[in-house]
Protein backbone atom coordinates (compact mmCIF):
# COMPACT_ATOMS: atom_id res chain seq x y z
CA UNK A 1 113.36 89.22 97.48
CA UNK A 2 113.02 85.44 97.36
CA UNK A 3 110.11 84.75 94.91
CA UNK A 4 107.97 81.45 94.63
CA UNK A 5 109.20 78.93 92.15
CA UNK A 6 107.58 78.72 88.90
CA UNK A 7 104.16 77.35 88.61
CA UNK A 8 104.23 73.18 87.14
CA UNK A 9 102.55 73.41 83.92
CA UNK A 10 102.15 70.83 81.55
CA UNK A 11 103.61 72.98 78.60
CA UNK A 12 106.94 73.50 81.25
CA UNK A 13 106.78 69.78 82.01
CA UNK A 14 106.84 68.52 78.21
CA UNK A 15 109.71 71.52 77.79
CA UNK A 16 112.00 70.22 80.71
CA UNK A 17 111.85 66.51 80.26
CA UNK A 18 112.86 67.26 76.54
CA UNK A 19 115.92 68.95 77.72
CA UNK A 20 116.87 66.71 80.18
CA UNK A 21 117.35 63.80 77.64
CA UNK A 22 120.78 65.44 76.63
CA UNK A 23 121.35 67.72 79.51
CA UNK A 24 121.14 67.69 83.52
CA UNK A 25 118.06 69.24 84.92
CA UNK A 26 119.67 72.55 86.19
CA UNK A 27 120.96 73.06 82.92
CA UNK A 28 117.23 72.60 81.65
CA UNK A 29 116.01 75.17 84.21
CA UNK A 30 118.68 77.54 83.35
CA UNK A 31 117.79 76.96 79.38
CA UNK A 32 114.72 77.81 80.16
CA UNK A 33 115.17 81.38 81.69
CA UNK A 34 118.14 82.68 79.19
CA UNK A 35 115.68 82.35 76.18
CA UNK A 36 113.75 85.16 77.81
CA UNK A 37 117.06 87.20 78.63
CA UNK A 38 117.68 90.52 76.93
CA UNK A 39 120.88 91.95 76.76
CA UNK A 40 120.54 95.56 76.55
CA UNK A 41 123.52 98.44 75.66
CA UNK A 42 126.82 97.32 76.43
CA UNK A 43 127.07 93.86 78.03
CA UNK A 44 129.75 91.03 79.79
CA UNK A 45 129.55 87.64 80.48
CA UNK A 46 131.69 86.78 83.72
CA UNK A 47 132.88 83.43 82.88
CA UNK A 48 132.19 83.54 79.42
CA UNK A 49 133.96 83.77 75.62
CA UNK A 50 133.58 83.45 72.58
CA UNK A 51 132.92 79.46 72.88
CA UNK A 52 131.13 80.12 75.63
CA UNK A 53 128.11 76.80 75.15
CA UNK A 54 124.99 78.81 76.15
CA UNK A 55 126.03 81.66 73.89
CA UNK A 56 123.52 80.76 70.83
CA UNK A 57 120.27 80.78 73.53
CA UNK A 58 120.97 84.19 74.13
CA UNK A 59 119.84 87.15 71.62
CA UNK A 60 122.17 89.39 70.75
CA UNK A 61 125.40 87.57 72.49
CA UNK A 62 127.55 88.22 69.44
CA UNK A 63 128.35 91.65 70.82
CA UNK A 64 128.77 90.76 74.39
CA UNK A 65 132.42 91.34 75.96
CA UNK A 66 133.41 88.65 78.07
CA UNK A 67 136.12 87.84 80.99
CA UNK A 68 137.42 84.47 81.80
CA UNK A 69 140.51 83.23 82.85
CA UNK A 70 140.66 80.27 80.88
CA UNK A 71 141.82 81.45 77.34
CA UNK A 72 140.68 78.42 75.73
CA UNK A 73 137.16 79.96 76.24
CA UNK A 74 138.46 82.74 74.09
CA UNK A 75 137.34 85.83 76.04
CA UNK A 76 137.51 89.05 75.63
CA UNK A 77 139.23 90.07 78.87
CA UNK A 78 141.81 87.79 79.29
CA UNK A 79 141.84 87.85 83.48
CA UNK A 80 141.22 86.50 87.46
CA UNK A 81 138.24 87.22 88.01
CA UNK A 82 139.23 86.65 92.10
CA UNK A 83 141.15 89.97 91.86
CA UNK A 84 140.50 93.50 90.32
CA UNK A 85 138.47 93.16 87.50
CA UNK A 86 140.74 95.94 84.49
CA UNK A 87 137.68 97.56 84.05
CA UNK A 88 136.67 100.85 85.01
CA UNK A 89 133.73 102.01 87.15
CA UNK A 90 130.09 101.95 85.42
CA UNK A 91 131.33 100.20 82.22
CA UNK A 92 128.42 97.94 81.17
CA UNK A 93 124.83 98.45 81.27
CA UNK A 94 124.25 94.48 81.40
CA UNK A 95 126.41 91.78 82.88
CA UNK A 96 125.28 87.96 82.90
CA UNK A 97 127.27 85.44 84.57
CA UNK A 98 126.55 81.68 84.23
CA UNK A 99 127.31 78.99 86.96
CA UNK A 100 130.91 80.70 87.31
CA UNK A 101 130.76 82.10 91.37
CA UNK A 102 131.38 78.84 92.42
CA UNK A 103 134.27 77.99 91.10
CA UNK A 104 135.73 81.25 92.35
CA UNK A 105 136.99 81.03 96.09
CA UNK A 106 136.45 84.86 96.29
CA UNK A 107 132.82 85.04 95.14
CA UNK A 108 131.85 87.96 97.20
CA UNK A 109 134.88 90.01 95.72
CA UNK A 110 133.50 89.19 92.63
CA UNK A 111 129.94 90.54 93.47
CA UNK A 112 131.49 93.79 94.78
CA UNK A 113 133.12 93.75 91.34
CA UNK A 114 130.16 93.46 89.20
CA UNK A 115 128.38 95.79 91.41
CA UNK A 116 131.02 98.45 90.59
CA UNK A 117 131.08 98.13 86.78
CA UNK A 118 127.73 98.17 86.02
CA UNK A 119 126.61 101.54 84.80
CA UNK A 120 123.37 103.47 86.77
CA UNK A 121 120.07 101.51 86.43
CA UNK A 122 122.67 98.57 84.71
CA UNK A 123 120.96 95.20 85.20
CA UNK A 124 122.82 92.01 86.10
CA UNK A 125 121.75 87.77 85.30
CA UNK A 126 123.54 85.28 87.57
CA UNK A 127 122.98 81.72 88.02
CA UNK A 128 124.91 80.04 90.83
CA UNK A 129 123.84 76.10 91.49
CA UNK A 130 122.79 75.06 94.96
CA UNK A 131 121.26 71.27 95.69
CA UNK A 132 123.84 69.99 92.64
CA UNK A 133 127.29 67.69 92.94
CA UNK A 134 130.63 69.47 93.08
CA UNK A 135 131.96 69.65 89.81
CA UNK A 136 135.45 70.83 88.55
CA UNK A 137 136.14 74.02 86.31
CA UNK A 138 138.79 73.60 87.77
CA UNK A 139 137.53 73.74 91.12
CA UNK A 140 134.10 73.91 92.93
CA UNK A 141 133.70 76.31 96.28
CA UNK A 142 130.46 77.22 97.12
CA UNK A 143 126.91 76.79 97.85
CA UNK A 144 124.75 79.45 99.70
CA UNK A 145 120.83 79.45 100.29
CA UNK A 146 118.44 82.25 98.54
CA UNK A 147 118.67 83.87 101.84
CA UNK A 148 122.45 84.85 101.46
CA UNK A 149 122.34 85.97 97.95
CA UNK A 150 119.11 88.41 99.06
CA UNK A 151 121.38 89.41 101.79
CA UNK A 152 124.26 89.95 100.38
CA UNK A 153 122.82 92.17 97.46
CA UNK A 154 121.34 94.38 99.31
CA UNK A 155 123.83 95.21 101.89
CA UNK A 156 126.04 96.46 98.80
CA UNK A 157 123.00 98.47 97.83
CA UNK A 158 121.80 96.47 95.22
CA UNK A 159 118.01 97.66 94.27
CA UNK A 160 115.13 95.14 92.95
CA UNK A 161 116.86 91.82 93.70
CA UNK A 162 114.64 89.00 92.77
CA UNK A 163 116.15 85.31 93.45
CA UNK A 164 114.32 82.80 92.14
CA UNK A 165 114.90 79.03 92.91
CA UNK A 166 115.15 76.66 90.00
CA UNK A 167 113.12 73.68 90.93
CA UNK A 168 110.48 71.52 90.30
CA UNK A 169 109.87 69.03 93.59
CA UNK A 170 111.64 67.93 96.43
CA UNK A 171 111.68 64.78 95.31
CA UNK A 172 113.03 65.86 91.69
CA UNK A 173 116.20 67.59 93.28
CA UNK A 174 116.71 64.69 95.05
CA UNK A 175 117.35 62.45 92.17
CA UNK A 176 118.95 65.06 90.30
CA UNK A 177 121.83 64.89 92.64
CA UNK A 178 122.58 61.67 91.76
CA UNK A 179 123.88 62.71 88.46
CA UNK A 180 123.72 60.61 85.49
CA UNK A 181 122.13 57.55 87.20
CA UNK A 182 119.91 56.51 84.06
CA UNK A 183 117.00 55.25 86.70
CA UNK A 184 117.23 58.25 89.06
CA UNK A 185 116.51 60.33 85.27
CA UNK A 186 113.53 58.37 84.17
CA UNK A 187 112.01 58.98 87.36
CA UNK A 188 112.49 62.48 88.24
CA UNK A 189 110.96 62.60 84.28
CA UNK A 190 108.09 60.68 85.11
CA UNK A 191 107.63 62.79 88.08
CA UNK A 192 108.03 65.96 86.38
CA UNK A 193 105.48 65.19 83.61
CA UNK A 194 102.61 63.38 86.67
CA UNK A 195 102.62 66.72 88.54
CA UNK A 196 102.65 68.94 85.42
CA UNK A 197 99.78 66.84 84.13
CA UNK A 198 97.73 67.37 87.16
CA UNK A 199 98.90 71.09 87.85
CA UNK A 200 100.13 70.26 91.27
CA UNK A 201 101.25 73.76 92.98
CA UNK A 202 104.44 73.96 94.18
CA UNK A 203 104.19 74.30 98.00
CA UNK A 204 106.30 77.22 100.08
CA UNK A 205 108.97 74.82 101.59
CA UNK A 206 109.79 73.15 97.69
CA UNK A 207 111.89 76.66 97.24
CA UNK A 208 113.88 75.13 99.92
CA UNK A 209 115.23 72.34 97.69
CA UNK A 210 116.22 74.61 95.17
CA UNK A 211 118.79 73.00 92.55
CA UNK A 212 119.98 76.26 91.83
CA UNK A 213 119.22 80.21 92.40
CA UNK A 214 118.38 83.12 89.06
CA UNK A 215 119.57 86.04 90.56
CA UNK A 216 118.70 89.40 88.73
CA UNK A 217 119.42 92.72 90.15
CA UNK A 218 119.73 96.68 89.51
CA UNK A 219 122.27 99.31 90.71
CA UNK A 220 121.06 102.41 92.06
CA UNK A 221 121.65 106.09 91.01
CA UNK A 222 124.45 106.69 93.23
């Protein structure tokens, strides 16, 4: 299910144009949500490690496994994550995975993957960018609308898949694509804080300029 973007408060608009003085926007969106993640039992980050950059938002990361390719990252499992994952069926009860999918050219492999190593009733976080600039890492693949993700989770018989689209305004995603233009910044901030001073709804179509999707999702008892 593709819910409605979060409601523009002025509380959220103080809190994002903050973040946004050291960070992109997306990243400020995505700061947002992992403060209220909860790992629970045994967890992996997809992408992650032990120098993982988000890992101090997060409560209780110290314990999380992790599998990454790049060993600089120092992960855990030390692999592709385009092929096999080396971990056996219904490992992890959580599994989080943080603007990784598109840098893999086999992202629905990877999907299928996480899908088969999380445990019954095991609970998986994704974030996967959408209106934002290619980037390296080393390379950059993909970018698929809420609709795909919705359909692609439930056709491998995902249960209580929520996608939510990280934005703020049309208008704001625009000049978020332009990167680190310092004029483009001040004015998707004075937008931001305008329309969270005044409370102005988000309409139905502004999900539609999402910069990026939080995907959460459940796996069945098979």
């Amino acid at each position: 299910m593709i819910v409605e973007p979060r409601p523009r408060t002025w509380s959220r608009a103080k809190a994002l144009v903050a973040s946004v003085r050291t960070k992109s926007f997306i990243r400020a969106f995505e700061i947002e949500i992992l403060t209220d993640i909860k790992l629970a039992g045994d967890s992996l980050d997809i992408g992650g490690g032990r120098k993982a950059q988000y890992r101090e938002l997060i409560t209780g990361y110290d314990t999380v496994a992790s599998l990454n390719i790049d060993p600089a990252l120092e992960p855990t499992i030390l692999a592709n994550a385009n092929e096999t994952f080396p971990i056996a069926d219904n490992s992890y009860d959580t599994i989080v995975s943080f603007n990784t999918l598109e840098h893999l050219i086999n992202d629905v492999h990877v999907v299928h993957e996480t899908f088969r190593i999380l445990r019954p009733h095991g609970r998986a976080h994704i974030f996967v960018p959408f209106l934002f600039p290619v980037h390296g890492s080393p390379q950059d693949f993909h970018r698929h609308t809420g609709l795909y993700w919705d359909d692609l989770l439930h056709s491998i018989g995902a249960e209580e898949v929520v996608i939510e689209p990280m934005v703020w305004s049309p208008s704001v995603s625009a000049l978020a694509t332009l990167g680190h233009a310092r004029w483009a910044k001040w004015l998707a901030r004075a937008i931001v804080l305008y329309t969270g001073l005044v409370q102005r709804r988000p309409a139905p179509r502004d999900a539609n300029f999402a910069m990026g999707y939080f995907i959460r999702f459940t796996k069945p008892v098979a």
